[in-house]
Protein backbone atom coordinates (compact mmCIF):
# COMPACT_ATOMS: atom_id res chain seq x y z
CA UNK A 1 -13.98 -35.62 21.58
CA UNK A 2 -15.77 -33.02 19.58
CA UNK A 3 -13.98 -30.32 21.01
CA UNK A 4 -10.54 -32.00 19.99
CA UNK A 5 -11.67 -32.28 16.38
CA UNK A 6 -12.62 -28.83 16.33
CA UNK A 7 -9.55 -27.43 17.36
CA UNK A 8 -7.66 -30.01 14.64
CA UNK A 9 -9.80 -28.83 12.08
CA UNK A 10 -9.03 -25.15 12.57
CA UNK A 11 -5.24 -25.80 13.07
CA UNK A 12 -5.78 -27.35 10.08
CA UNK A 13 -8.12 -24.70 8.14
CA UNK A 14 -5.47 -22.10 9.87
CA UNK A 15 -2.48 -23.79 8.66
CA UNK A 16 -3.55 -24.27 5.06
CA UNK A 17 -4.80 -20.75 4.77
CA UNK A 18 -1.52 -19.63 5.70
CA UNK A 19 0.47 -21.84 3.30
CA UNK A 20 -1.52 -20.22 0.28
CA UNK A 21 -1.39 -17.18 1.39
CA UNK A 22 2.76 -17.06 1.65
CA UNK A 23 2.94 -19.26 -2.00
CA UNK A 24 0.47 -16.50 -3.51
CA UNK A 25 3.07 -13.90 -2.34
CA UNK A 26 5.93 -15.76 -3.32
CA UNK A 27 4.64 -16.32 -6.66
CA UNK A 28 3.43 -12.87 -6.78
CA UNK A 29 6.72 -11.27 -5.81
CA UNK A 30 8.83 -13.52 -8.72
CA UNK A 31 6.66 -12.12 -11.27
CA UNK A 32 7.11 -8.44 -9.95
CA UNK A 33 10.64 -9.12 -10.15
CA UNK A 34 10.62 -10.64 -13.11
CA UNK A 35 8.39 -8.56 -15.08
CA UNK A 36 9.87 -6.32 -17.67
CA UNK A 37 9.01 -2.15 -18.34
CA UNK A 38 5.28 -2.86 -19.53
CA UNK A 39 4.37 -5.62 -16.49
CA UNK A 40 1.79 -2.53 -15.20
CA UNK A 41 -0.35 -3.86 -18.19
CA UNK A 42 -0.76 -7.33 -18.20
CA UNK A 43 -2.34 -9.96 -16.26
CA UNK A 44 -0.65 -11.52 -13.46
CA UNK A 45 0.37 -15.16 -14.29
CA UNK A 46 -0.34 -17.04 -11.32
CA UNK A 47 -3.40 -19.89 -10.37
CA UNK A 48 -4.22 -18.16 -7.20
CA UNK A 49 -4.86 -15.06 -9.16
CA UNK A 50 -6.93 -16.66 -11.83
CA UNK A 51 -8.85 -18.32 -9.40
CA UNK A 52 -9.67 -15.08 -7.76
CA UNK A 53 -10.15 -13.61 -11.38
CA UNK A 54 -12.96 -16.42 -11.70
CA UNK A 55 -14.59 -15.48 -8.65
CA UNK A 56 -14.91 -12.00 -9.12
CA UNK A 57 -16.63 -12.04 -12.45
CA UNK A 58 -19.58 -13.43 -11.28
CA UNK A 59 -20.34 -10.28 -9.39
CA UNK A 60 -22.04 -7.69 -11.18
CA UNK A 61 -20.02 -4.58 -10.12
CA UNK A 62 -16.66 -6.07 -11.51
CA UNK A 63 -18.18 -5.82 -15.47
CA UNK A 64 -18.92 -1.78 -14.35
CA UNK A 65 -16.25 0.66 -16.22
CA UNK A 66 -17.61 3.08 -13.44
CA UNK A 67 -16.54 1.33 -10.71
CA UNK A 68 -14.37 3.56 -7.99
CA UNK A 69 -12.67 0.73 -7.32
CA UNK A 70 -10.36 0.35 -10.61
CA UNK A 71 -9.31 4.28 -9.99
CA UNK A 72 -8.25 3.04 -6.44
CA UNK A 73 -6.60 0.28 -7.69
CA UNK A 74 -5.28 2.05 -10.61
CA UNK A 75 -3.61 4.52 -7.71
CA UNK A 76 -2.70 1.38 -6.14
CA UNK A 77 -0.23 0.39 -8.78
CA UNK A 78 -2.89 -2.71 -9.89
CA UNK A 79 -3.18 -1.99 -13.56
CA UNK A 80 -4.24 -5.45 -15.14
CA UNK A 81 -7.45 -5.45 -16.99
CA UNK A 82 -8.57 -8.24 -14.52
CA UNK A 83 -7.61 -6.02 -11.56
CA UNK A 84 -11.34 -5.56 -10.30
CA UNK A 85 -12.42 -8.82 -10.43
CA UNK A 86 -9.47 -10.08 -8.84
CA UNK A 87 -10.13 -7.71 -6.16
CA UNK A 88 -13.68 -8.62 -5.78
CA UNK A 89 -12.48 -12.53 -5.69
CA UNK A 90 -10.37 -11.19 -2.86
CA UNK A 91 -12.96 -9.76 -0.75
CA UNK A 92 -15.13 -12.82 -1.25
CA UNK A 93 -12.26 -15.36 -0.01
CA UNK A 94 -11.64 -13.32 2.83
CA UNK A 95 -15.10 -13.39 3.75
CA UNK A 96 -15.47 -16.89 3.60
CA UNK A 97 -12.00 -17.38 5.39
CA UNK A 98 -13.07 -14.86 8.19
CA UNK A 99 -16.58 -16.40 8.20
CA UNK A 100 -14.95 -20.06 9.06
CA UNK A 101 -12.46 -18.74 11.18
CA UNK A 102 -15.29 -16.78 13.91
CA UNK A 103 -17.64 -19.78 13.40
CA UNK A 104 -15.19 -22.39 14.33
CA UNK A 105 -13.66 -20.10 17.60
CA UNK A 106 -17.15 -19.68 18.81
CA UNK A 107 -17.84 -23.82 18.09
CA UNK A 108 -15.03 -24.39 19.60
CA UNK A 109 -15.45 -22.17 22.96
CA UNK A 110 -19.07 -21.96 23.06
CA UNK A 111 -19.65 -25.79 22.62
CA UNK A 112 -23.26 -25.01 21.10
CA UNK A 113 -24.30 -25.16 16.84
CA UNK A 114 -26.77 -22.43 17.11
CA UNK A 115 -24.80 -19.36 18.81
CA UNK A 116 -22.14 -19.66 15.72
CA UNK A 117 -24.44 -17.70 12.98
CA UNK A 118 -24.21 -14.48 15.07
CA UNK A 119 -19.88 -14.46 14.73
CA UNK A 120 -20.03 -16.19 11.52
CA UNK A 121 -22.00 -12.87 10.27
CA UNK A 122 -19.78 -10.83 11.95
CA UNK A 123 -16.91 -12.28 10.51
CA UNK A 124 -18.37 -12.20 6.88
CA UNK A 125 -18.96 -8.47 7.15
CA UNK A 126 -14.84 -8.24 8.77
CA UNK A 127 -13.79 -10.20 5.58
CA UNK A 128 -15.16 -8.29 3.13
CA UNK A 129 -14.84 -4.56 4.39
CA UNK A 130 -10.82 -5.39 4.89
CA UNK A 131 -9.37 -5.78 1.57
CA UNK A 132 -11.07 -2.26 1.37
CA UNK A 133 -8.37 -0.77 4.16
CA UNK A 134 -5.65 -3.24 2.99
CA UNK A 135 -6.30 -0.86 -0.48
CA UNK A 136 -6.38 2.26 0.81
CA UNK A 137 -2.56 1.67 2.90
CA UNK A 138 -1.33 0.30 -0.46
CA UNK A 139 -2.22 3.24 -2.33
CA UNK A 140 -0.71 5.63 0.48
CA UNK A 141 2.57 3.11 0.27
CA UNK A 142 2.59 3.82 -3.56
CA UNK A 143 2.24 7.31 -3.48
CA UNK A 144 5.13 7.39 -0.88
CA UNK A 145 7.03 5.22 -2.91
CA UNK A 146 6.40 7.85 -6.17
CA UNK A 147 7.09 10.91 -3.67
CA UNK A 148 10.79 9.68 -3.00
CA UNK A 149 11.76 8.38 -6.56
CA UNK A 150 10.99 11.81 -8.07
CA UNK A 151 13.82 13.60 -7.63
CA UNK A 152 16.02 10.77 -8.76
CA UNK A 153 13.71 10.79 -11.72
CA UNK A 154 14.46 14.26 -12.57
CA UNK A 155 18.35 13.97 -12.02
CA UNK A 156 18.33 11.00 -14.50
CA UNK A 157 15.99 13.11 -17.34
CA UNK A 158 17.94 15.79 -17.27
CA UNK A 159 21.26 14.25 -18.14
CA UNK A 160 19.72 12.03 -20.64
CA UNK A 161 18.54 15.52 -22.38
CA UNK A 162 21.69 17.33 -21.64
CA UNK A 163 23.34 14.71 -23.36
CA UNK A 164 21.48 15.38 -26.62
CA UNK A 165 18.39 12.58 -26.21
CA UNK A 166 14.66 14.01 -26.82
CA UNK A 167 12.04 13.88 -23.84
CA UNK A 168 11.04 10.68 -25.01
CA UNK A 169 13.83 8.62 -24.95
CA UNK A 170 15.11 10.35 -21.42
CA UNK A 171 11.81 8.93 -20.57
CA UNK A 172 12.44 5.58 -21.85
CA UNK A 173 15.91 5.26 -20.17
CA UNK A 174 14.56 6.62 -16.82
CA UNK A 175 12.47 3.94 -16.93
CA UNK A 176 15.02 1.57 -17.40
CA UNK A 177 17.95 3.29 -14.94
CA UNK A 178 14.57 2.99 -12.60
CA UNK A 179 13.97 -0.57 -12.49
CA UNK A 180 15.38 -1.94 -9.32
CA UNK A 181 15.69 0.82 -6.94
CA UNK A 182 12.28 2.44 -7.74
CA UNK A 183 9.81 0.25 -9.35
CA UNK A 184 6.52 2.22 -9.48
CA UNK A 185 8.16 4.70 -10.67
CA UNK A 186 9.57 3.40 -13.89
CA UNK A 187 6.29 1.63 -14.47
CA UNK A 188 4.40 4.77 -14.66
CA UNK A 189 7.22 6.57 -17.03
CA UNK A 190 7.13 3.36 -18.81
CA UNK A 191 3.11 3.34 -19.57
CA UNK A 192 3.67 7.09 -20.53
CA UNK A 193 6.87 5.99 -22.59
CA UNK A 194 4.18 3.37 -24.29
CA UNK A 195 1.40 6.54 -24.43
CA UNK A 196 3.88 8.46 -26.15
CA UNK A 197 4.66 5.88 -29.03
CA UNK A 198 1.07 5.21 -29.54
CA UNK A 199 0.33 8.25 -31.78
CA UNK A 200 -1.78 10.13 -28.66
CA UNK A 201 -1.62 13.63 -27.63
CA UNK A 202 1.47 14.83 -25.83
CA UNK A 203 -0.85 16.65 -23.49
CA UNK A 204 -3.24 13.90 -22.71
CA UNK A 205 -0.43 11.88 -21.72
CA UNK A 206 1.00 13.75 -19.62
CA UNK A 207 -2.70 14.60 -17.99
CA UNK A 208 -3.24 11.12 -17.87
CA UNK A 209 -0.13 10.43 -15.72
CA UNK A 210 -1.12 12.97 -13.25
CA UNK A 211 -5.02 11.88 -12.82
CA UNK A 212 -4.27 8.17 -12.29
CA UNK A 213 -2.74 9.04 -9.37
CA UNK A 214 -2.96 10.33 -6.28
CA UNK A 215 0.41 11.62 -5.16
CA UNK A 216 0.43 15.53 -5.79
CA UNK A 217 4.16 16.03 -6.73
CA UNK A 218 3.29 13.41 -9.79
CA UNK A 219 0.65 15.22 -11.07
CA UNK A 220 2.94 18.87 -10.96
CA UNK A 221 5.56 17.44 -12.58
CA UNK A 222 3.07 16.41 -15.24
CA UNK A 223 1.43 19.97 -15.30
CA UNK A 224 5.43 20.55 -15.50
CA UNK A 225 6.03 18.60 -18.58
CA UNK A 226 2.59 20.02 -20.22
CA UNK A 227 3.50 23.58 -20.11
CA UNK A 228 6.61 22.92 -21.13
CA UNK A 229 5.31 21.10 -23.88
CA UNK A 230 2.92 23.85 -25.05
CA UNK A 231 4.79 27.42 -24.74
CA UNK A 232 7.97 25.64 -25.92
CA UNK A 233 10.14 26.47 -22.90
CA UNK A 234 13.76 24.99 -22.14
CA UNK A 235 12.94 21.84 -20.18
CA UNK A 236 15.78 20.60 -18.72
CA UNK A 237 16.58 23.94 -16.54
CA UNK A 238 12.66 23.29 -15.57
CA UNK A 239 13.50 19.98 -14.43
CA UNK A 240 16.71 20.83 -12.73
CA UNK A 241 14.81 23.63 -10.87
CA UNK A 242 11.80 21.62 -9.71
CA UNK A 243 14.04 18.76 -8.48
CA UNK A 244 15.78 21.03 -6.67
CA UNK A 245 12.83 22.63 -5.23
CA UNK A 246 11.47 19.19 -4.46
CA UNK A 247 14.74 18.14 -2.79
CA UNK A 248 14.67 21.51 -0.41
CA UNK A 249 10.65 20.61 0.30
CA UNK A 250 11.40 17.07 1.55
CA UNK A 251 14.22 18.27 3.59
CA UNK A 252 11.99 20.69 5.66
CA UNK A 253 8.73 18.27 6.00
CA UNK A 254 11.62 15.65 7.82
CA UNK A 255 13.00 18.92 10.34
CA UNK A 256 8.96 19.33 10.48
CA UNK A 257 8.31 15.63 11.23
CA UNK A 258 11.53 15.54 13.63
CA UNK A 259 10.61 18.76 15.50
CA UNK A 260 7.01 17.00 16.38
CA UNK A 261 8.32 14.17 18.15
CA UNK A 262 9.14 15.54 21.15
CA UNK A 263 5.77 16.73 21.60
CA UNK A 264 4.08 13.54 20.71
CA UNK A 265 6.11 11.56 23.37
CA UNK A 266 4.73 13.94 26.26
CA UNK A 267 1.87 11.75 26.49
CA UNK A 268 3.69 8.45 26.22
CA UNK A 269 5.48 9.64 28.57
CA UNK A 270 3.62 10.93 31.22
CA UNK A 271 0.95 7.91 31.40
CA UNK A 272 3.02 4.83 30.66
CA UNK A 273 6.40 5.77 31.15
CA UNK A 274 6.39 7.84 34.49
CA UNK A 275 4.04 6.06 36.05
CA UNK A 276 6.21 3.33 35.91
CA UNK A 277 9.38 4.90 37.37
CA UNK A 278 7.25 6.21 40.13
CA UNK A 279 6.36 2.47 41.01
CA UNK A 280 9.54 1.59 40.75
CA UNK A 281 11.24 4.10 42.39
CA UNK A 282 7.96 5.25 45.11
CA UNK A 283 6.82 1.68 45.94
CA UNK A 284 9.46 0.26 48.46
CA UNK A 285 9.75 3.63 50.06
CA UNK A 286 5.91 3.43 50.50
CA UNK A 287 6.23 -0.07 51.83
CA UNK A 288 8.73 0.82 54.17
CA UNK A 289 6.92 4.21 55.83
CA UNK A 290 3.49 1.79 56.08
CA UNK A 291 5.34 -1.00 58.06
CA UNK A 292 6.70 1.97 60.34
CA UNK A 293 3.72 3.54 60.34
CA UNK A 294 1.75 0.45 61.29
CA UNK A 295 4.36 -0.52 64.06
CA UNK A 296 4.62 2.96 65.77
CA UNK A 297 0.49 2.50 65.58
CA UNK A 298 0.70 -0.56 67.65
């Protein structure tokens, strides 16, 4: 009887983890898409996250404007001033989640109280390191994402200039032409639209753009825009050049990553795949020369 409330009450723990997990991303996903040019900047809107906010800033390392983590998160695409604490609420949940979920499998196959605190600690330590790899993919997903909208980016800016508009409303409309198809993108022109406007140095903002993130081609076309800026050159051939150059680059690393394939299926092949069609193709030939074998032996 134990046993079968166990197992109810982690199909039940199971079930409604799951069912606030997928509203949190539902909820999550209508404000993305409903979030105008300057979302990047404000606080998410929903209970799960303001729960999670709550969490987090009781921990001491969430109040520290040192922490590595809002760079990471700031690479990340999570801009909100409550981004860190959110994040530490995050890793706290799914250390308590992970913590309940190995304590309750080794109740439930174990049978004995006093051999759970051994998983439940292993679990705790799980929960709370993963977030930390779950943030490190999303920032490689971001930069990706960045990487590919560039050139689009520069197509768009220089016909907005060629058509007479300065480099800050080509920005601006970018950002705007940007909104569906590439959506990190025209955030991060949009926040330097916003830098622009607020009175600060051309050159800072541009810097700026380029440090708070970790995809190289962002920060050259910044470097791009600041030397521009400062010896006064002709951008819109400069932009017309590097997206060209950037087009050309992107085309070669996919012949690169296409020419590696067939190497990387040699071992695929030769350890799962062959060994298989030798089975198959080997075995009842095998079969039939031991039963011969064994007959003529008799």
């Amino acid at each position: 009887m134990n046993a079968i409330w166990a197992i109810a009450g982690f199909f039940a723990f199971v079930l409604s983890a799951v069912a606030a997990a997928g509203w949190a991303y539902q909820r999550l996903t209508e404000n993305r898409g409903a979030a105008d040019s300057g979302a990047a900047l404000a606080n998410p809107p929903s209970a799960m996250a303001t729960l999670f906010q709550s969490i987090g800033e009781t921990f001491p390392a969430a109040k520290n404007e040192q922490n590595p983590y809002r760079s990471k998160l700031a690479s990340a695409g999570y801009r909100w001033p409550a981004a860190l604490p959110i994040f530490y609420g995050i890793k706290f949940g799914s250390a308590l989640f992970f913590a309940g979920l190995t304590g309750i499998a080794a109740l439930v196959y174990r049978g004995d109280p006093a051999l759970t605190p051994v998983p439940m600690i292993c679990g705790l330590g799980i929960g709370f390191l993963l977030p930390d790899r779950v943030l490190t993919s999303r920032v490689h997903a971001h930069a990706q994402r960045l990487r590919a909208a560039i050139p689009a980016a520069l197509d768009l800016m220089v016909l907005a200039m060629e058509a007479g508009q300065s480099l800050d409303q080509s920005l601006a409309d970018t950002s705007r032409a940007l909104k569906r198809t590439h959506p990190d993108l025209s955030a991060e022109l949009a926040q330097l639209y916003l830098e622009l406007r607020t009175g600060s140095s051309r050159v800072d903002s541009f810097r700026s753009m380029g440090t708070r993130n970790k995809e190289p081609e962002l920060r050259k076309l910044s470097n791009l825009l600041i030397d521009s800026d400062r010896y006064g050159a002709s951008i819109g051939p400069a932009l017309r050049s590097h997206a060209k150059y950037l087009r050309t680059r992107f085309r070669q690393q996919a012949q690169e990553r296409a020419r590696k394939v067939g190497v990387k299926l040699i071992f695929p092949v030769f350890f799962l795949i062959f060994p298989s069609v030798l089975l198959v193709t080997l075995g009842p030939a095998c079969m039939m020369m031991y039963q011969q074998l064994s007959n003529l032996l008799k």
